[in-house]
PDB file of N, CA and C in Angstrom:
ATOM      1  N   UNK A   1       0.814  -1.191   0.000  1.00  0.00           N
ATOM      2  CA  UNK A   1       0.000   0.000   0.000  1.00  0.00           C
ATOM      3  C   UNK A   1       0.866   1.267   0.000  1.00  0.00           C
ATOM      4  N   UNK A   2       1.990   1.313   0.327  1.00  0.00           N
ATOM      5  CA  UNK A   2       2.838   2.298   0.699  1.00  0.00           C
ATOM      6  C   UNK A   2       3.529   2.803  -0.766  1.00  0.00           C
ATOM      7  N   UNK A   3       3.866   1.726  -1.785  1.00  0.00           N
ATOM      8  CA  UNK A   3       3.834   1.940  -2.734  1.00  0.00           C
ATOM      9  C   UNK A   3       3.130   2.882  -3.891  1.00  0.00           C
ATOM     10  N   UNK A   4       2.240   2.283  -3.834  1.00  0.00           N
ATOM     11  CA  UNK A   4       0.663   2.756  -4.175  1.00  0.00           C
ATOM     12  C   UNK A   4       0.865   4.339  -3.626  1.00  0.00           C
ATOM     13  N   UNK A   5       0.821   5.042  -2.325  1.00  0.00           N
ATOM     14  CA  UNK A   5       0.762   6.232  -1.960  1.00  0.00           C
ATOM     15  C   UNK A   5       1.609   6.570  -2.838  1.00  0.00           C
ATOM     16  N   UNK A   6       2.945   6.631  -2.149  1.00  0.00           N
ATOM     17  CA  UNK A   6       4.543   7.171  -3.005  1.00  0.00           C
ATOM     18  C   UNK A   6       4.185   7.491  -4.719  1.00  0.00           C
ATOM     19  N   UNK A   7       3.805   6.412  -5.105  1.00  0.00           N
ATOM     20  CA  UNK A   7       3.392   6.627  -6.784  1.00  0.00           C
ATOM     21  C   UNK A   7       2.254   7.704  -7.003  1.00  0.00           C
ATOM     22  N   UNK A   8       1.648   8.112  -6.440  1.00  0.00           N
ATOM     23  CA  UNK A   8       0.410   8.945  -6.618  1.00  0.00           C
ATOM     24  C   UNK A   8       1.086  10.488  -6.148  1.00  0.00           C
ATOM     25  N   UNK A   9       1.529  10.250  -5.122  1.00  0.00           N
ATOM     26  CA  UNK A   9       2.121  11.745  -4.636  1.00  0.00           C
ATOM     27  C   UNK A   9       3.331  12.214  -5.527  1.00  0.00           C
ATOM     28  N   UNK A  10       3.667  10.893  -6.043  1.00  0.00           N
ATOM     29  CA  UNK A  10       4.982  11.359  -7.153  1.00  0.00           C
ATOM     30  C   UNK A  10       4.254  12.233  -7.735  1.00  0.00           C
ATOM     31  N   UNK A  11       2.980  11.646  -8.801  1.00  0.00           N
ATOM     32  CA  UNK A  11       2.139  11.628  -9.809  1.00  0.00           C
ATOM     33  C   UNK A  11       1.660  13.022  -9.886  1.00  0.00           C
ATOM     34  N   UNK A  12       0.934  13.355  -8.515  1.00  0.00           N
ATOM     35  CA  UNK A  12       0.429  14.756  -8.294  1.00  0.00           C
ATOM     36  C   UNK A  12       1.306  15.482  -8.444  1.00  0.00           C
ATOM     37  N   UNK A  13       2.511  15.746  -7.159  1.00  0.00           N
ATOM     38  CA  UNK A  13       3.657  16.425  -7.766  1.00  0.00           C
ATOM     39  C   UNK A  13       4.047  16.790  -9.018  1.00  0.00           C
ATOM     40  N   UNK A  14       4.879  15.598 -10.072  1.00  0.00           N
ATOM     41  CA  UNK A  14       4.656  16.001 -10.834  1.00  0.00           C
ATOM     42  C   UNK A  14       3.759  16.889 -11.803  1.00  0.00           C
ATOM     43  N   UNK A  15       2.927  16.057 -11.727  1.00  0.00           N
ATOM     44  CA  UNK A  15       1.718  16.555 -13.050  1.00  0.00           C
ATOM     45  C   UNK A  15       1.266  18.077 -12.930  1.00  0.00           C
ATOM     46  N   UNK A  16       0.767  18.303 -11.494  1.00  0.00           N
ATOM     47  CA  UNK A  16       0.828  19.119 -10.863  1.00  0.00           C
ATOM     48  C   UNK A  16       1.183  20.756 -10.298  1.00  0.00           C
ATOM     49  N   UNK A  17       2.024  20.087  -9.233  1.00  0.00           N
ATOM     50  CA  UNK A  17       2.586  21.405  -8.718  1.00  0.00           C
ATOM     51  C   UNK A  17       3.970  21.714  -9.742  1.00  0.00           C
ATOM     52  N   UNK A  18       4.628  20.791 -10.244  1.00  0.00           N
ATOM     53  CA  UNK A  18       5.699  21.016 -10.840  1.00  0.00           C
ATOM     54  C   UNK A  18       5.092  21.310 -12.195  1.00  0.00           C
ATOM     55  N   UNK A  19       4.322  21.718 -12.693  1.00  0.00           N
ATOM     56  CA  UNK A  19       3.781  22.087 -14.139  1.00  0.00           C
ATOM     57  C   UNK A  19       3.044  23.608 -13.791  1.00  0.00           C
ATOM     58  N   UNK A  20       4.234  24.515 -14.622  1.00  0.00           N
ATOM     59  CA  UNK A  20       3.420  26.217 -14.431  1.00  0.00           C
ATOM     60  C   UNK A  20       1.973  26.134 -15.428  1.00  0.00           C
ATOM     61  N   UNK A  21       1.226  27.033 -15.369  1.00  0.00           N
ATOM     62  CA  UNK A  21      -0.008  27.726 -16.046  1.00  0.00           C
ATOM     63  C   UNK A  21       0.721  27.708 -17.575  1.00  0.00           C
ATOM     64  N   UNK A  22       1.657  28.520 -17.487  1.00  0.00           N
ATOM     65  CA  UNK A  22       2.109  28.515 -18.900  1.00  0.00           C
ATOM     66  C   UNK A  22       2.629  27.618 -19.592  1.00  0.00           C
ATOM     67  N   UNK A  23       2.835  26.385 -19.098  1.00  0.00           N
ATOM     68  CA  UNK A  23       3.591  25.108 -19.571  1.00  0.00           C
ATOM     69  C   UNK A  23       2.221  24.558 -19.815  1.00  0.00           C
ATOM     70  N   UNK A  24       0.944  24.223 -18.914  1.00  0.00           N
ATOM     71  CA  UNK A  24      -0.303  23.534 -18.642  1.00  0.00           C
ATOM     72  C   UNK A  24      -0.845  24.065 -20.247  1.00  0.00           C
ATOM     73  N   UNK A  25      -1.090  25.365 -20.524  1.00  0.00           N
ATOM     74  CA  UNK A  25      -1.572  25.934 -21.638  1.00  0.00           C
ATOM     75  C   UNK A  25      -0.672  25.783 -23.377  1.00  0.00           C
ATOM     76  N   UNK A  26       0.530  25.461 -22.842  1.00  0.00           N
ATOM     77  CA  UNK A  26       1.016  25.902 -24.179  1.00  0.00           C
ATOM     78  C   UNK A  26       1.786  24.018 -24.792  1.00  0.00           C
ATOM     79  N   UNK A  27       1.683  23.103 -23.794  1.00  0.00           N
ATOM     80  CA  UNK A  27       2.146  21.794 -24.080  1.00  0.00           C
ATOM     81  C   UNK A  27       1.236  21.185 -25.064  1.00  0.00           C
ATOM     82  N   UNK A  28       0.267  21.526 -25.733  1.00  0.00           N
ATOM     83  CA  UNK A  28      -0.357  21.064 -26.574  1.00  0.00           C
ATOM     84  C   UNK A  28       0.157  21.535 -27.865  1.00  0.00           C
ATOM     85  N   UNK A  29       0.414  22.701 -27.987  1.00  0.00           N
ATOM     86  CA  UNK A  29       0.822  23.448 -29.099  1.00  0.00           C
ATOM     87  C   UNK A  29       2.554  23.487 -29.842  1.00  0.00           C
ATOM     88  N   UNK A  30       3.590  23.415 -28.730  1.00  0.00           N
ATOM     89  CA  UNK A  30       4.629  23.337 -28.205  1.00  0.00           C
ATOM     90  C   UNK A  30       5.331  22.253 -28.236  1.00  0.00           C
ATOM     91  N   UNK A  31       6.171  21.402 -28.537  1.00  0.00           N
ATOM     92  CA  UNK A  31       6.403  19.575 -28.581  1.00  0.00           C
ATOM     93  C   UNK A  31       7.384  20.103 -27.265  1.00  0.00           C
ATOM     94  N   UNK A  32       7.948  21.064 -27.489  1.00  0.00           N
ATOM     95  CA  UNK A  32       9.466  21.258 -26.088  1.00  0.00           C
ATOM     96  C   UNK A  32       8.559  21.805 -25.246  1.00  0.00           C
ATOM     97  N   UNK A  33       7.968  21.977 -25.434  1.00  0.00           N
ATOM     98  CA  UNK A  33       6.967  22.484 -23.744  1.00  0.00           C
ATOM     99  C   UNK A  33       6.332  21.387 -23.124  1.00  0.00           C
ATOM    100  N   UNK A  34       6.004  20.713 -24.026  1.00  0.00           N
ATOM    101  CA  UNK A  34       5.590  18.962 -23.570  1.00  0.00           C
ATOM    102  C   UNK A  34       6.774  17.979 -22.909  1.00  0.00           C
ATOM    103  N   UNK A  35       7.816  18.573 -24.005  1.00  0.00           N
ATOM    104  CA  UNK A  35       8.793  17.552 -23.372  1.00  0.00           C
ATOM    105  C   UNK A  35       9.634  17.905 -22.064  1.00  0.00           C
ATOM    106  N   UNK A  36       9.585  19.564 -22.145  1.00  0.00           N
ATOM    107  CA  UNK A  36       9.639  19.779 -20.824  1.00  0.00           C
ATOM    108  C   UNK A  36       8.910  19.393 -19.051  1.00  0.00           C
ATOM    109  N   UNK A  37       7.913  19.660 -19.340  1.00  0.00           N
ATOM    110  CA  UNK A  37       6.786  19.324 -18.619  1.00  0.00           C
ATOM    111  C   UNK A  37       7.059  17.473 -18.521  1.00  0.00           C
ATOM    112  N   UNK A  38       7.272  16.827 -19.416  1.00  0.00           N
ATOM    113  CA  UNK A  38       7.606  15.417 -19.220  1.00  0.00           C
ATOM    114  C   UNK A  38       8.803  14.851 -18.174  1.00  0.00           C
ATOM    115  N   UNK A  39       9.775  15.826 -18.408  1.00  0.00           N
ATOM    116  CA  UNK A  39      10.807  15.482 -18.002  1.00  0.00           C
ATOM    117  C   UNK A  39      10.862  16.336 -16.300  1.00  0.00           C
ATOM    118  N   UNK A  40       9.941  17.262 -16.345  1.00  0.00           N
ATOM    119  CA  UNK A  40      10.028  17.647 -14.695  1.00  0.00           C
ATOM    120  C   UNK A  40       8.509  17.088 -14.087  1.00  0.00           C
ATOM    121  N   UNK A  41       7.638  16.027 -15.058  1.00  0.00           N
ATOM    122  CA  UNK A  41       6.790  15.378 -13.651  1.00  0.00           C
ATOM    123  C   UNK A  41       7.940  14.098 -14.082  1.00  0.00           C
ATOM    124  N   UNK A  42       9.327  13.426 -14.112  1.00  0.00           N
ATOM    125  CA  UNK A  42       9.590  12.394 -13.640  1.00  0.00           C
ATOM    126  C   UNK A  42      10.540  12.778 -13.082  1.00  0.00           C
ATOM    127  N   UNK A  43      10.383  14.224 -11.899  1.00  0.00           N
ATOM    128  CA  UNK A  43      11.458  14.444 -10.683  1.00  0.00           C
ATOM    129  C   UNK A  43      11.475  14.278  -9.745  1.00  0.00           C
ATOM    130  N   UNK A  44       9.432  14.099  -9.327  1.00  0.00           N
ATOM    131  CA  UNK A  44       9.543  13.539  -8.070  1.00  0.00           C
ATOM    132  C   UNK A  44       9.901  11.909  -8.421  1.00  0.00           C
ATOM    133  N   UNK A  45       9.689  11.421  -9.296  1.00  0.00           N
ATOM    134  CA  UNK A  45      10.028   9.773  -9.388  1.00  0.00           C
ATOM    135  C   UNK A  45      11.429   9.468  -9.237  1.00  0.00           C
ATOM    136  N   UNK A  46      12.110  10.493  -9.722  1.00  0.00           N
ATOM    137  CA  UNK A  46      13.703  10.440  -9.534  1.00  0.00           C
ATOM    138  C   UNK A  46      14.425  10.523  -8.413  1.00  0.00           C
ATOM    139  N   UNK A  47      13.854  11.499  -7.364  1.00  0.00           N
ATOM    140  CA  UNK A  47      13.945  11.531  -6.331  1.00  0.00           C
ATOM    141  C   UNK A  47      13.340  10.358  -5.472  1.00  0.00           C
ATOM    142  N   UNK A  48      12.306  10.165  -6.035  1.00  0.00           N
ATOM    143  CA  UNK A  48      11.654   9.025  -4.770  1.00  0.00           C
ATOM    144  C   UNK A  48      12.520   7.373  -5.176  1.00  0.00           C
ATOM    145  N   UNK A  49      12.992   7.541  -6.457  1.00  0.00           N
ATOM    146  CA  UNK A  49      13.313   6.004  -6.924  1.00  0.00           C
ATOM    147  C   UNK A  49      14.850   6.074  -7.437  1.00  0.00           C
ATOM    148  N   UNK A  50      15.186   7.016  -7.744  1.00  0.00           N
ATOM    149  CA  UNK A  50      16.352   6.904  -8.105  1.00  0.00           C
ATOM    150  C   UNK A  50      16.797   6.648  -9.476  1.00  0.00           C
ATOM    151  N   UNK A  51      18.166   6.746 -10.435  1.00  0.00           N
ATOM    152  CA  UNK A  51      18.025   6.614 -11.734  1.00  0.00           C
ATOM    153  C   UNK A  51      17.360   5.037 -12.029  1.00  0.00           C
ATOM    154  N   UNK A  52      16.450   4.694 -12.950  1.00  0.00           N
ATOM    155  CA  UNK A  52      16.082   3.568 -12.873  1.00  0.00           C
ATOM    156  C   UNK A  52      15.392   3.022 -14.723  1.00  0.00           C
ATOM    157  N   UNK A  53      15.851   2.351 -15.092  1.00  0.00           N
ATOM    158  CA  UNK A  53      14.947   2.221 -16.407  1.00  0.00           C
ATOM    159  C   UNK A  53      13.626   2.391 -16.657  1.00  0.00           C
ATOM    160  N   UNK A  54      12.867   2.351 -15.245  1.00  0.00           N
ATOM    161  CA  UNK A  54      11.542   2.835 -15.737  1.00  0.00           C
ATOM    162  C   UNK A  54      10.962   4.493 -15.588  1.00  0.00           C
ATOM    163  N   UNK A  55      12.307   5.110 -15.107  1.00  0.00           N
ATOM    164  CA  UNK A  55      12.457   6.280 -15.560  1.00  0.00           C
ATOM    165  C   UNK A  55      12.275   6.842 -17.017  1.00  0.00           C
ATOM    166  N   UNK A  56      12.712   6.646 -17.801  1.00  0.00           N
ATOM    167  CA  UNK A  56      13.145   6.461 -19.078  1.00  0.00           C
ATOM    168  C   UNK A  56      11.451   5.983 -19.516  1.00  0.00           C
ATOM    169  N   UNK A  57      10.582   4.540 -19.164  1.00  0.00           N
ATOM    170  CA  UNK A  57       9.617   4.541 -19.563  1.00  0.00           C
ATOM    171  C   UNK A  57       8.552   5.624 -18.840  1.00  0.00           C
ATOM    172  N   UNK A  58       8.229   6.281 -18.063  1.00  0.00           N
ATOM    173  CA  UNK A  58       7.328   7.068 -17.617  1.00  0.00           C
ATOM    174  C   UNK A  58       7.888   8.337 -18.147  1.00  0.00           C
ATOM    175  N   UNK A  59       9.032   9.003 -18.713  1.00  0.00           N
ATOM    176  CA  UNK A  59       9.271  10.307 -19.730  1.00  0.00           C
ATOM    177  C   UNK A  59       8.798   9.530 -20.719  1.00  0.00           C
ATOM    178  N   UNK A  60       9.075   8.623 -21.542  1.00  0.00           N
ATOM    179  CA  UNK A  60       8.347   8.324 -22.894  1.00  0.00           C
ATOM    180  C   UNK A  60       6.533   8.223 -22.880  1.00  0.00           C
ATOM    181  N   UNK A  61       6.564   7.404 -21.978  1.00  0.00           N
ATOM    182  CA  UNK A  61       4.925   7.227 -22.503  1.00  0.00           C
ATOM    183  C   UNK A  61       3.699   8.833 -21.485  1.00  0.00           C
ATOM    184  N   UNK A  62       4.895   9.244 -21.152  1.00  0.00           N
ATOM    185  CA  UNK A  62       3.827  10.585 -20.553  1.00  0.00           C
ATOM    186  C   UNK A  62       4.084  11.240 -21.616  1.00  0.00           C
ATOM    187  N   UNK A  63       4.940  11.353 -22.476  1.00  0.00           N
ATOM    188  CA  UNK A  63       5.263  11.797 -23.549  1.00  0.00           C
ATOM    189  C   UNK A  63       3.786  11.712 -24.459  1.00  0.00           C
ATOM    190  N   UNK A  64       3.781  10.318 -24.776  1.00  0.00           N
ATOM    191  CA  UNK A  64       2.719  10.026 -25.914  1.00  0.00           C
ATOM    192  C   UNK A  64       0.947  10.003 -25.082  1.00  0.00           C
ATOM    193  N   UNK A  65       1.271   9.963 -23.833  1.00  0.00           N
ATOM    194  CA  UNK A  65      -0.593  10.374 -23.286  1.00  0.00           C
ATOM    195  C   UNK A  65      -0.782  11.534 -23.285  1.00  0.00           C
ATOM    196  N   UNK A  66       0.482  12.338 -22.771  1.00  0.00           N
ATOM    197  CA  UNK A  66      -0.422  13.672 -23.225  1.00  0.00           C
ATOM    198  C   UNK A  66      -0.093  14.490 -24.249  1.00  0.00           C
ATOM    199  N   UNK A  67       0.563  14.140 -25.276  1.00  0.00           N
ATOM    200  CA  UNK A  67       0.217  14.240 -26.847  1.00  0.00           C
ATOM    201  C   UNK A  67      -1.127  13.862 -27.123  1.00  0.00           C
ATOM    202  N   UNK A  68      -0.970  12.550 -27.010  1.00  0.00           N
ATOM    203  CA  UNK A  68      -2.961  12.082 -27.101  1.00  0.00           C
ATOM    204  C   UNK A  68      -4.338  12.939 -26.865  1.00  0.00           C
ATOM    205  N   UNK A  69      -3.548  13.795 -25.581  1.00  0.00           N
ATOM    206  CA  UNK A  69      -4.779  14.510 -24.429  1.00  0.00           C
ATOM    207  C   UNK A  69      -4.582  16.299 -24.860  1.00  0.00           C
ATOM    208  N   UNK A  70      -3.653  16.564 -24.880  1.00  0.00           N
ATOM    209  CA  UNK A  70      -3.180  18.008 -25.428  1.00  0.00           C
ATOM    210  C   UNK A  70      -3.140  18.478 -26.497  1.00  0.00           C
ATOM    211  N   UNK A  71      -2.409  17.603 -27.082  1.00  0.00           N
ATOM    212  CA  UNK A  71      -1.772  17.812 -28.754  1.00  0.00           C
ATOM    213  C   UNK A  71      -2.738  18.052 -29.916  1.00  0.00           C
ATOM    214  N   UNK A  72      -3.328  16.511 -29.638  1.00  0.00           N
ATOM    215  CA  UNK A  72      -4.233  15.922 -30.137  1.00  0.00           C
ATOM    216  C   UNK A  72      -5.513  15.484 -30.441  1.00  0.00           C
ATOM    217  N   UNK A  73      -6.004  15.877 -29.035  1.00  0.00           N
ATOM    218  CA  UNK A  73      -7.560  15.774 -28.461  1.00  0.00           C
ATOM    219  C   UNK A  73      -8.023  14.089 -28.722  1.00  0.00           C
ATOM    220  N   UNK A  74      -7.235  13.502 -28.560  1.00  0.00           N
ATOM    221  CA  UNK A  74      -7.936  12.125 -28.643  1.00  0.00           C
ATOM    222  C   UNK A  74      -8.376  11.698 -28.131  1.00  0.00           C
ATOM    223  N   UNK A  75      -7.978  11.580 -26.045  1.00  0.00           N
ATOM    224  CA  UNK A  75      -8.292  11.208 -25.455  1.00  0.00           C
ATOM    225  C   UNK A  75      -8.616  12.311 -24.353  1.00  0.00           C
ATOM    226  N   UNK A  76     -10.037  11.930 -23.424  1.00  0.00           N
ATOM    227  CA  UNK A  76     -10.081  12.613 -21.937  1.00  0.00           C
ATOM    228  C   UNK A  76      -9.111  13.082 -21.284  1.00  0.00           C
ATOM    229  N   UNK A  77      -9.271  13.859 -20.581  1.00  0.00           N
ATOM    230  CA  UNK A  77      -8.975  14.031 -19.031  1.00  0.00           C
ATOM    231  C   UNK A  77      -9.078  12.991 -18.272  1.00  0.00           C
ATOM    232  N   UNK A  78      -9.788  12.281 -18.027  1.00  0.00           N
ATOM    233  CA  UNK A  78     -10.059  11.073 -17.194  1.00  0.00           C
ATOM    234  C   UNK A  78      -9.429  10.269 -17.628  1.00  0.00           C
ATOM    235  N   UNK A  79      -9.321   9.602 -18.959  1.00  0.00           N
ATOM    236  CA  UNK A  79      -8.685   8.785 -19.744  1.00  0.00           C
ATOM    237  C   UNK A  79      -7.045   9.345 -19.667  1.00  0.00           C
ATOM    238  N   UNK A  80      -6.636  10.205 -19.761  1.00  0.00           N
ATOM    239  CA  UNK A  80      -5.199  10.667 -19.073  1.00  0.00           C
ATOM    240  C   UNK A  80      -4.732  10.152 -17.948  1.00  0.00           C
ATOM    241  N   UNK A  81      -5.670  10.532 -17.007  1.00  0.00           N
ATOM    242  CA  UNK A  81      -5.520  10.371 -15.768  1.00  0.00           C
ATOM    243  C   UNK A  81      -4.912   8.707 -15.194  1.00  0.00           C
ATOM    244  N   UNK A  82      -6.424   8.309 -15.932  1.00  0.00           N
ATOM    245  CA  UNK A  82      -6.089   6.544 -16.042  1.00  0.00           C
ATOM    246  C   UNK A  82      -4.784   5.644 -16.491  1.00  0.00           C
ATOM    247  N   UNK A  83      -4.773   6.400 -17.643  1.00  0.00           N
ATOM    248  CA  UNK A  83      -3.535   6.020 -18.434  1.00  0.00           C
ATOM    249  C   UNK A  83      -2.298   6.148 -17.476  1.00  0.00           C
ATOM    250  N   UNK A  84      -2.262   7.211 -16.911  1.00  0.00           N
ATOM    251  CA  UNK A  84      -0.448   7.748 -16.451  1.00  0.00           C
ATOM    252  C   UNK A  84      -0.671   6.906 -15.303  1.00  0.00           C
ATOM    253  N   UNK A  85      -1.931   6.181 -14.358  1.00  0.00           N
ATOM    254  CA  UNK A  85      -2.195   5.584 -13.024  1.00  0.00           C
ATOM    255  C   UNK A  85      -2.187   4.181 -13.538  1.00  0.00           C
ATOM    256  N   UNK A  86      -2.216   3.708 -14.510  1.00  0.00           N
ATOM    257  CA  UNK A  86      -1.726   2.354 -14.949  1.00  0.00           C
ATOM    258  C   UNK A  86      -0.598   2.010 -15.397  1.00  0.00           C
ATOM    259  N   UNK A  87      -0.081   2.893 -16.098  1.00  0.00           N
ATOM    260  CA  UNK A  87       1.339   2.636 -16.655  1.00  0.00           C
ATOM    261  C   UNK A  87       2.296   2.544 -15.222  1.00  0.00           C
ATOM    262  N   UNK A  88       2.168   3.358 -14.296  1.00  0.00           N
ATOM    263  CA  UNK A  88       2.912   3.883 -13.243  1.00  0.00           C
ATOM    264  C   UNK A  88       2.611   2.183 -12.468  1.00  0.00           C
ATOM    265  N   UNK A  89       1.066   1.816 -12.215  1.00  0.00           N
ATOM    266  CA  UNK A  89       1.091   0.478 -11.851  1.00  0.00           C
ATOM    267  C   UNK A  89       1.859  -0.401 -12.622  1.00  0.00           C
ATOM    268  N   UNK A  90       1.962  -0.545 -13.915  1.00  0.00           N
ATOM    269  CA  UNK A  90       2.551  -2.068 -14.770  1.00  0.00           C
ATOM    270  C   UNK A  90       4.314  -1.631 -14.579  1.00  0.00           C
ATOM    271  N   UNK A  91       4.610  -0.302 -14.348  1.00  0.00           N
ATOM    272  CA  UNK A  91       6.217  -0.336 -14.576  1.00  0.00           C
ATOM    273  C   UNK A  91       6.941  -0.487 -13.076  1.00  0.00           C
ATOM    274  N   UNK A  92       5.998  -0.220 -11.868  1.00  0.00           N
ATOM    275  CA  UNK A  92       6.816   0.069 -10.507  1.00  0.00           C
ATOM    276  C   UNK A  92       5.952  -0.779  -9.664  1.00  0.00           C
ATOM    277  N   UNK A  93       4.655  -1.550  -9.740  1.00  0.00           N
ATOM    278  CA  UNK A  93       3.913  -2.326  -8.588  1.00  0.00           C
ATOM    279  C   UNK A  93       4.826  -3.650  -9.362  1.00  0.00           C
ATOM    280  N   UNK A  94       5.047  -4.741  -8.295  1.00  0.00           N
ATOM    281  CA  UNK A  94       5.868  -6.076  -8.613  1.00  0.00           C
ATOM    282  C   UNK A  94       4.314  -7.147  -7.883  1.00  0.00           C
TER     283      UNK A  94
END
């Protein structure tokens, strides 16, 4: 269960508090504002986990969900949400 917390508070953090108004608004339009924003929500993970290969997978595929959700309009908000809370389960719950 402790797991489970840690991954979510990463999650918020990231997504979150570590994402300005102007990054939130312009990552759809922007590919380096996306990839920015990618690479500072996997700082609380870096911090909480350390360098790790599934580092590397949670910058890529936050990469391509919220392309999906921003970029693209393909998918929800909710469906975002889901997405980044499953991947985070299949790469770090054992």
């Amino acid at each position: 269960m402790e797991m489970i917390y840690k991954l979510i508070i990463c999650h918020l953090a990231g997504d979150y508090v570590l994402q300005c108004d102007f990054i939130a608004k312009t990552k759809g339009t922007n590919l380096w504002h996306l990839i920015a924003h990618c690479f500072l929500y996997s700082l609380p993970f870096y911090i909480a986990y350390g360098w790790a290969w599934q580092l590397g997978a949670i910058i890529v595929t936050h990469i391509i969900v919220d392309a999906m959700k921003a970029r693209y309009n393909k998918i929800s908000y909710l469906a975002d949400q889901l997405f980044h809370l499953a991947i985070l389960g299949t790469y770090f719950i054992n």
